[in-house]
N, C-alpha and C. Protein backbone atom coordinates (compact mmCIF):
# COMPACT_ATOMS: atom_id res chain seq x y z
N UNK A 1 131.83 125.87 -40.19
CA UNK A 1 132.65 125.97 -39.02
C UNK A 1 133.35 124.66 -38.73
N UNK A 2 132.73 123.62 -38.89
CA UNK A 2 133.67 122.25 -38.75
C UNK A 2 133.91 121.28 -39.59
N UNK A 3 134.62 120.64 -39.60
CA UNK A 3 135.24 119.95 -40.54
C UNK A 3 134.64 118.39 -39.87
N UNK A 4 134.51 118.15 -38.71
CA UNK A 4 133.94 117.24 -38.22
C UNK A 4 132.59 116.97 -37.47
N UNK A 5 132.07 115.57 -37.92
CA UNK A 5 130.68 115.73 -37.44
C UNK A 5 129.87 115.67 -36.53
N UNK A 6 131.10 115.40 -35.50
CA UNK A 6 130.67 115.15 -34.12
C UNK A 6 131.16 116.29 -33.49
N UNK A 7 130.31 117.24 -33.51
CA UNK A 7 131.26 118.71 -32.54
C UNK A 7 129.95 118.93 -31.36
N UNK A 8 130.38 119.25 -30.16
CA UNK A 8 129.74 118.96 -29.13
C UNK A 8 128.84 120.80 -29.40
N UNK A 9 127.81 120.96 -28.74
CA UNK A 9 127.27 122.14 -28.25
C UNK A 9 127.91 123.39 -27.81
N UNK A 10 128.87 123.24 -26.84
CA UNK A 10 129.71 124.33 -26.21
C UNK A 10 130.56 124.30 -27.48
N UNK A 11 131.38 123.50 -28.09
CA UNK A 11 132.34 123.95 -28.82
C UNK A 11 131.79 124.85 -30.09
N UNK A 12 130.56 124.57 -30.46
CA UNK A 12 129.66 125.14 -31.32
C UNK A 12 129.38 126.27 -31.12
N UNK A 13 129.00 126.54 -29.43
CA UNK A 13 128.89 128.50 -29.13
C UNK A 13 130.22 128.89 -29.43
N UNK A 14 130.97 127.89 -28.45
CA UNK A 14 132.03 129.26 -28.78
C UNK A 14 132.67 129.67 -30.27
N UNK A 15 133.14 128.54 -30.49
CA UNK A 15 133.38 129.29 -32.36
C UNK A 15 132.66 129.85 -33.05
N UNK A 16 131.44 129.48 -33.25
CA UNK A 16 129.88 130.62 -33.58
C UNK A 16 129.97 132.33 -33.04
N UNK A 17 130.44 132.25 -31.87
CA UNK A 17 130.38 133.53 -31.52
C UNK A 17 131.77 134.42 -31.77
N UNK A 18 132.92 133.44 -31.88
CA UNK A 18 134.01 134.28 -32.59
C UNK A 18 134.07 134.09 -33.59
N UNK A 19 133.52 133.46 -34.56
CA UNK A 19 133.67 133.36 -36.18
C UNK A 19 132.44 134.75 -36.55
N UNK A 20 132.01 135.11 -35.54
CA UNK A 20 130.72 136.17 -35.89
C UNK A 20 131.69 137.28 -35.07
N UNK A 21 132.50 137.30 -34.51
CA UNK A 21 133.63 138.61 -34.27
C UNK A 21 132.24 139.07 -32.90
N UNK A 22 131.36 138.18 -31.60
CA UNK A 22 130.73 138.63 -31.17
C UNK A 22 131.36 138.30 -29.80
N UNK A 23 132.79 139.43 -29.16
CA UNK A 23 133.27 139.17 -28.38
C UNK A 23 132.67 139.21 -26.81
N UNK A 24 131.32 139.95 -26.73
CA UNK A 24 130.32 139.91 -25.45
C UNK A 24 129.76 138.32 -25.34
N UNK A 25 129.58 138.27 -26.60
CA UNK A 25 128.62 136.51 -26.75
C UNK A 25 129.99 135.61 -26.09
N UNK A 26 130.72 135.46 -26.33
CA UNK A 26 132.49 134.76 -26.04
C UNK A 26 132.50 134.69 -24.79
N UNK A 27 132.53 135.92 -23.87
CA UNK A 27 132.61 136.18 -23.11
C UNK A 27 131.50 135.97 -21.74
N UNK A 28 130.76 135.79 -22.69
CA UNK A 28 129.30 135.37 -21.78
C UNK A 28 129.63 133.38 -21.32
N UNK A 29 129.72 133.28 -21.79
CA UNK A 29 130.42 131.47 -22.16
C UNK A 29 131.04 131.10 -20.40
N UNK A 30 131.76 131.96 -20.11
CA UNK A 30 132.83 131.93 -19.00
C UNK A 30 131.55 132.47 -17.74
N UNK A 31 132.38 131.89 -16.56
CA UNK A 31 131.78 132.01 -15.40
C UNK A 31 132.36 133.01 -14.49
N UNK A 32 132.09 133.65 -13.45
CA UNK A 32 132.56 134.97 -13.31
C UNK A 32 133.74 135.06 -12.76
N UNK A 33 134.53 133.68 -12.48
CA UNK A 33 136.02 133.69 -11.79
C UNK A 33 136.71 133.15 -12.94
N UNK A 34 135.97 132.56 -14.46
CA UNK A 34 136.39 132.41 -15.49
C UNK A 34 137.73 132.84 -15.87
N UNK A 35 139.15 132.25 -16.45
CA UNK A 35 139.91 132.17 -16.48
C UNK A 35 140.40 132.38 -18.29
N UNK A 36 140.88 132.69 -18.75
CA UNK A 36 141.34 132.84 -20.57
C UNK A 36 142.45 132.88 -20.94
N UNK A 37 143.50 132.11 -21.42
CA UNK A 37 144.79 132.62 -21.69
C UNK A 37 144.97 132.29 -23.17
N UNK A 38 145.35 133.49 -24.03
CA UNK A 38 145.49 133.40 -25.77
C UNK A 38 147.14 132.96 -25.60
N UNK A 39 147.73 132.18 -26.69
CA UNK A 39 148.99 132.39 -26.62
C UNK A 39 149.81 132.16 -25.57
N UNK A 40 150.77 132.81 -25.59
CA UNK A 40 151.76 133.41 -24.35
C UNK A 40 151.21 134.70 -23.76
N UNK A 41 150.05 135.31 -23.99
CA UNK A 41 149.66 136.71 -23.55
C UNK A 41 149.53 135.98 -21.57
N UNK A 42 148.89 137.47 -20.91
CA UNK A 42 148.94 137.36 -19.90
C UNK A 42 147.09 136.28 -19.65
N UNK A 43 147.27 135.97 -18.05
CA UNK A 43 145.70 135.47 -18.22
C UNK A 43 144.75 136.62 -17.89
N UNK A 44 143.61 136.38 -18.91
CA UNK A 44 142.59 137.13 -18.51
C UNK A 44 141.14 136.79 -17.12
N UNK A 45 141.09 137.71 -16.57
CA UNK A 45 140.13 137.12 -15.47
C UNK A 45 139.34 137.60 -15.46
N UNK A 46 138.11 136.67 -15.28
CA UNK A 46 136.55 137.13 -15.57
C UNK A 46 136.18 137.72 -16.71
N UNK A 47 134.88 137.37 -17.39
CA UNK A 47 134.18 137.71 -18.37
C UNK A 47 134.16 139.42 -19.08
N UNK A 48 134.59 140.00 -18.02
CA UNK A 48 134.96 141.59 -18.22
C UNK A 48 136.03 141.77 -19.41
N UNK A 49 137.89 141.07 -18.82
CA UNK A 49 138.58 141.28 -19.25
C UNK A 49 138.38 140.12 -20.64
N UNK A 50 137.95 139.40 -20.66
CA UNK A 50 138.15 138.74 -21.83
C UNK A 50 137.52 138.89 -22.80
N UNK A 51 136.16 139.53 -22.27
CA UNK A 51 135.30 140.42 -23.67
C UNK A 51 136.45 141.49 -24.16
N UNK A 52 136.92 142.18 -23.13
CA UNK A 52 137.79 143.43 -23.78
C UNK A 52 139.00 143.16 -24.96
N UNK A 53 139.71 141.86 -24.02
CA UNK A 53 140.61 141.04 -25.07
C UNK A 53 140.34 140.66 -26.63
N UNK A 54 139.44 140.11 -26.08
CA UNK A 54 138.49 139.41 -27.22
C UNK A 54 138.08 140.51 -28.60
N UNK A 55 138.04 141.25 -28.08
CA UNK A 55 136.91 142.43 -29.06
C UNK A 55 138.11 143.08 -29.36
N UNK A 56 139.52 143.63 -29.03
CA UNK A 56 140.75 143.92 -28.82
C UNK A 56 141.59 142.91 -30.52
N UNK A 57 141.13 142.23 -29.97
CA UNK A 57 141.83 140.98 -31.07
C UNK A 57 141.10 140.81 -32.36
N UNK A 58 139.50 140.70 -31.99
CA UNK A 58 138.76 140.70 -33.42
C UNK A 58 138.74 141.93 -34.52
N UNK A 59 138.99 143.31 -33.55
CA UNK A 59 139.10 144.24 -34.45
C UNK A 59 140.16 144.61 -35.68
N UNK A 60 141.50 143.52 -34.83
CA UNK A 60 142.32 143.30 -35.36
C UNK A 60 142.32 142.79 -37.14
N UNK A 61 141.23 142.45 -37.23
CA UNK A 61 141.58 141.26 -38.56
C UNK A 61 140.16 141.68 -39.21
N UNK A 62 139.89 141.26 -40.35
CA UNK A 62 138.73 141.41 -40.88
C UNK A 62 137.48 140.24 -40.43
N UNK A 63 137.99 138.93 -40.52
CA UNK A 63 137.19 137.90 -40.67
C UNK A 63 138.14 136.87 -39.93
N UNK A 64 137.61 135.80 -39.19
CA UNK A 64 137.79 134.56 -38.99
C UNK A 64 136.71 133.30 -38.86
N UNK A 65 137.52 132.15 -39.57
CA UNK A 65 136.62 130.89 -39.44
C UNK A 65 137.42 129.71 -38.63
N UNK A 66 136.71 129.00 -37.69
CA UNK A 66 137.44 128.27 -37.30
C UNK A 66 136.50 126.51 -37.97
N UNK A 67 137.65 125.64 -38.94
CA UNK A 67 137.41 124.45 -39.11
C UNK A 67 137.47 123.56 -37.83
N UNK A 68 136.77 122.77 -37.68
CA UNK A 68 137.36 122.12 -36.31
C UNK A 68 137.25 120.42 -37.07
N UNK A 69 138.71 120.23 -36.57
CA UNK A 69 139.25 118.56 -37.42
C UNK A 69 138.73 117.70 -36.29
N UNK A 70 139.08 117.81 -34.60
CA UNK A 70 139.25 117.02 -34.36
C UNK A 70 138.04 117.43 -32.64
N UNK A 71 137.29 116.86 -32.31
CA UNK A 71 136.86 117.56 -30.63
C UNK A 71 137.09 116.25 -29.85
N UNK A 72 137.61 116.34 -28.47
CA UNK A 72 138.01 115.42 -27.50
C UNK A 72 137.42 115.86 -26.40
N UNK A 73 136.00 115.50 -25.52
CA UNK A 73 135.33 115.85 -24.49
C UNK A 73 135.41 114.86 -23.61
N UNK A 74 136.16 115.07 -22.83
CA UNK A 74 136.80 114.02 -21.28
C UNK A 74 136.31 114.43 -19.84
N UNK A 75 135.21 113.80 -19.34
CA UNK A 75 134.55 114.56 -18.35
C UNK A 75 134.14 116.47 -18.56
N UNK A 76 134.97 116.91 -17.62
CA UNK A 76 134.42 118.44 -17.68
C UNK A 76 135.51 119.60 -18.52
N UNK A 77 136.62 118.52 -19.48
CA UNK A 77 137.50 118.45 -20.09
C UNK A 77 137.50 118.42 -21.60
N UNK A 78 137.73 120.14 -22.28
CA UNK A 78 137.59 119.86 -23.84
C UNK A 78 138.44 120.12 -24.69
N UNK A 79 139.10 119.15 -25.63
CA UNK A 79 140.29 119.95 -26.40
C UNK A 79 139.89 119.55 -27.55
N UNK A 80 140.19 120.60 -28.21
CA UNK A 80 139.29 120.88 -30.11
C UNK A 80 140.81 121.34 -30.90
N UNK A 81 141.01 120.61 -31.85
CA UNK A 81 141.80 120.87 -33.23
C UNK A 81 140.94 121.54 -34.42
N UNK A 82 141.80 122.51 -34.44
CA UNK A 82 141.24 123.30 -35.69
C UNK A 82 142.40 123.68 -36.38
N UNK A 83 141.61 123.90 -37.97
CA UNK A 83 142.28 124.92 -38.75
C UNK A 83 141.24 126.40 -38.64
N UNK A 84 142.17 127.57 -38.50
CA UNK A 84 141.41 128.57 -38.21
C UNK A 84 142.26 129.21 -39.44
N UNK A 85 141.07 129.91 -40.14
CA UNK A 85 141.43 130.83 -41.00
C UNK A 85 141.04 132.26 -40.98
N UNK A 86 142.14 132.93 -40.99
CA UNK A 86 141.99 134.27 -40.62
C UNK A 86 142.10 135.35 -41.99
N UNK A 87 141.45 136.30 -42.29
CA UNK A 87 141.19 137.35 -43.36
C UNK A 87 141.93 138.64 -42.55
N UNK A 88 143.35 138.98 -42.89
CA UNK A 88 143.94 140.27 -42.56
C UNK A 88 143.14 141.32 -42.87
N UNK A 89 143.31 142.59 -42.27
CA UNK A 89 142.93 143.64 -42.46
C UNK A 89 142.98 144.19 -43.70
N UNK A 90 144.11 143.86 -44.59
CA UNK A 90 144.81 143.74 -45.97
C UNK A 90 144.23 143.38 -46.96
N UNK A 91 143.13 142.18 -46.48
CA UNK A 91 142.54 141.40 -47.14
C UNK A 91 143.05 140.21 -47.87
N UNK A 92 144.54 139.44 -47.20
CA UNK A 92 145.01 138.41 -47.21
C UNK A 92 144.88 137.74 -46.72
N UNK A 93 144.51 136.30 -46.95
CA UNK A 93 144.08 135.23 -46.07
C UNK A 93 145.38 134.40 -45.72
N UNK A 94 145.01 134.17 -44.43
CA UNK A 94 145.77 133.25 -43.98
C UNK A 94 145.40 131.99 -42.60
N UNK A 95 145.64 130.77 -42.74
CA UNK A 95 145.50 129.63 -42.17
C UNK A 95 146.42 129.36 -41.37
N UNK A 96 146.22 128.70 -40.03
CA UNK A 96 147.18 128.74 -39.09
C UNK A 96 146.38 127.43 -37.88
N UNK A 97 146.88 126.44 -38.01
CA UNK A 97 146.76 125.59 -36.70
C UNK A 97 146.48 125.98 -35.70
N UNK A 98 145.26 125.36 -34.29
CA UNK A 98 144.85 125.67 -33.40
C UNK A 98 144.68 125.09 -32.73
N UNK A 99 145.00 124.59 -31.40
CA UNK A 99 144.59 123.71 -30.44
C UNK A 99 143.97 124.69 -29.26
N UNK A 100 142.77 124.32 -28.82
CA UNK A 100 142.00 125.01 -27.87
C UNK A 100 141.61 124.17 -26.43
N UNK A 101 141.77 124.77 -25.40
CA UNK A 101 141.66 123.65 -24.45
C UNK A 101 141.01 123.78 -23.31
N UNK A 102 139.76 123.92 -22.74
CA UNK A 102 138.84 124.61 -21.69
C UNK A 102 138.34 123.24 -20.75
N UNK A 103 137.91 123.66 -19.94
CA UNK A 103 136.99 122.96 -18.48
C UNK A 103 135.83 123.72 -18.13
N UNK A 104 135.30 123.07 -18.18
CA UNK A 104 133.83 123.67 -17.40
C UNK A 104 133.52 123.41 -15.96
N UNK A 105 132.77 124.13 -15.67
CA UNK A 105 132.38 124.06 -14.33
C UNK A 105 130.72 123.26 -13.92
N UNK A 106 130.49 123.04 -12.87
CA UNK A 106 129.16 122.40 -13.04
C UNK A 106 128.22 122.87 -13.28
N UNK A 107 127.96 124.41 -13.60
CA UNK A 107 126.97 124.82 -14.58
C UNK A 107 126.97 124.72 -16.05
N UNK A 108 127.81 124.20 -16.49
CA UNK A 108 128.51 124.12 -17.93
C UNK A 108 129.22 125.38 -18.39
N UNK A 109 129.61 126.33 -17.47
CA UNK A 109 129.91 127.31 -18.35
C UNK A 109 131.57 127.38 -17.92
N UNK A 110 132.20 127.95 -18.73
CA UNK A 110 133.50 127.41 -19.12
C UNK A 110 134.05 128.48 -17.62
N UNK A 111 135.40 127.32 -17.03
CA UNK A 111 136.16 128.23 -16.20
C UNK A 111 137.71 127.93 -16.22
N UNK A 112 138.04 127.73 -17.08
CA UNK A 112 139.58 127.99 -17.27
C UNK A 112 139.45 127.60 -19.46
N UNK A 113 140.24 128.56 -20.00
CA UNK A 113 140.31 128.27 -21.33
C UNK A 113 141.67 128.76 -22.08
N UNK A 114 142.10 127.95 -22.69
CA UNK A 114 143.65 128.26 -23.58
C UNK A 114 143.67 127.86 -24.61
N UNK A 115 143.75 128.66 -25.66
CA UNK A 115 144.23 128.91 -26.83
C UNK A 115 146.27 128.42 -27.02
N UNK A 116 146.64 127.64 -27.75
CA UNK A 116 147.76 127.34 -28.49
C UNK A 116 147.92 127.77 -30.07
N UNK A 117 148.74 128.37 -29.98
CA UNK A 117 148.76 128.87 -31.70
C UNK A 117 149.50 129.95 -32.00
N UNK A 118 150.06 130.00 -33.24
CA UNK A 118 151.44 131.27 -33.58
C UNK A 118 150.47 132.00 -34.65
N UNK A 119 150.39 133.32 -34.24
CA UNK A 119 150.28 134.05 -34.65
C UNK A 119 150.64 135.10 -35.57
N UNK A 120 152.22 134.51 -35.74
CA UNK A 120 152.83 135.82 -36.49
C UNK A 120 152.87 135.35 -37.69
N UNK A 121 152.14 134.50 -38.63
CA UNK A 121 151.84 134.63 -39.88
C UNK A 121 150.44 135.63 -40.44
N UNK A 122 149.92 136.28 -39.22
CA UNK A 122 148.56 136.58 -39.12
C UNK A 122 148.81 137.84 -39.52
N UNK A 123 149.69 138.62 -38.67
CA UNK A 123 149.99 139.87 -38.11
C UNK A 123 151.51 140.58 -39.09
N UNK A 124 152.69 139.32 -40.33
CA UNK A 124 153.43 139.85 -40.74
C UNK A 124 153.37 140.36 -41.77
């Protein structure tokens, strides 16, 4: 899962649990006013809608791994560089840049999170 050797705990669940396509586990992560935005999609609110998203999106593809190059943890502040590689339904692989960018709350569990990244090499 990472490419680097310093990857913090939280960044470890969460890619663990989407590289395992375990969009309840993902979703558990977030706190119940928890916040999610993929992309340009709309935001998702609370742990409800973003399991649905989540599980919505993984069914999509066969497999994903996320490398992580780079993690930056700034107070309650985390932004992670990855290469994420994704296995089409097709069974074509394809690699695609990722910047991920969340806050936690003072229980540690995540309450605002965004995904950066183009997708349409994934999906053409």
């Amino acid at each position: 899962m990472s490419g680097n050797a310093m990857v913090s705990d939280l960044a470890q669940q969460v890619f663990a649990r989407v590289d395992t396509k375990d969009a309840a586990g993902f979703a558990a992560l977030f706190e119940p006013e928890g916040r999610c935005t993929f992309g340009n999609y709309d935001v998702l609110a609370g742990p409800e809608q973003i399991e649905a998203a989540a599980a919505s999106f993984l069914a999509s593809i066969a497999a994903i791994s996320h490398s992580i190059r780079h993690e930056w943890v700034i107070g309650d502040d985390t932004i992670v560089e990855a290469q994420v590689a994704y296995t089409r339904l097709d069974g074509k692989a394809v690699t695609v840049p990722v910047v991920s960018i969340w806050r936690t709350g003072a229980d540690g569990m995540i309450e605002d999170y965004r995904v950066f990244y183009d997708l349409t090499p994934v999906f053409a």
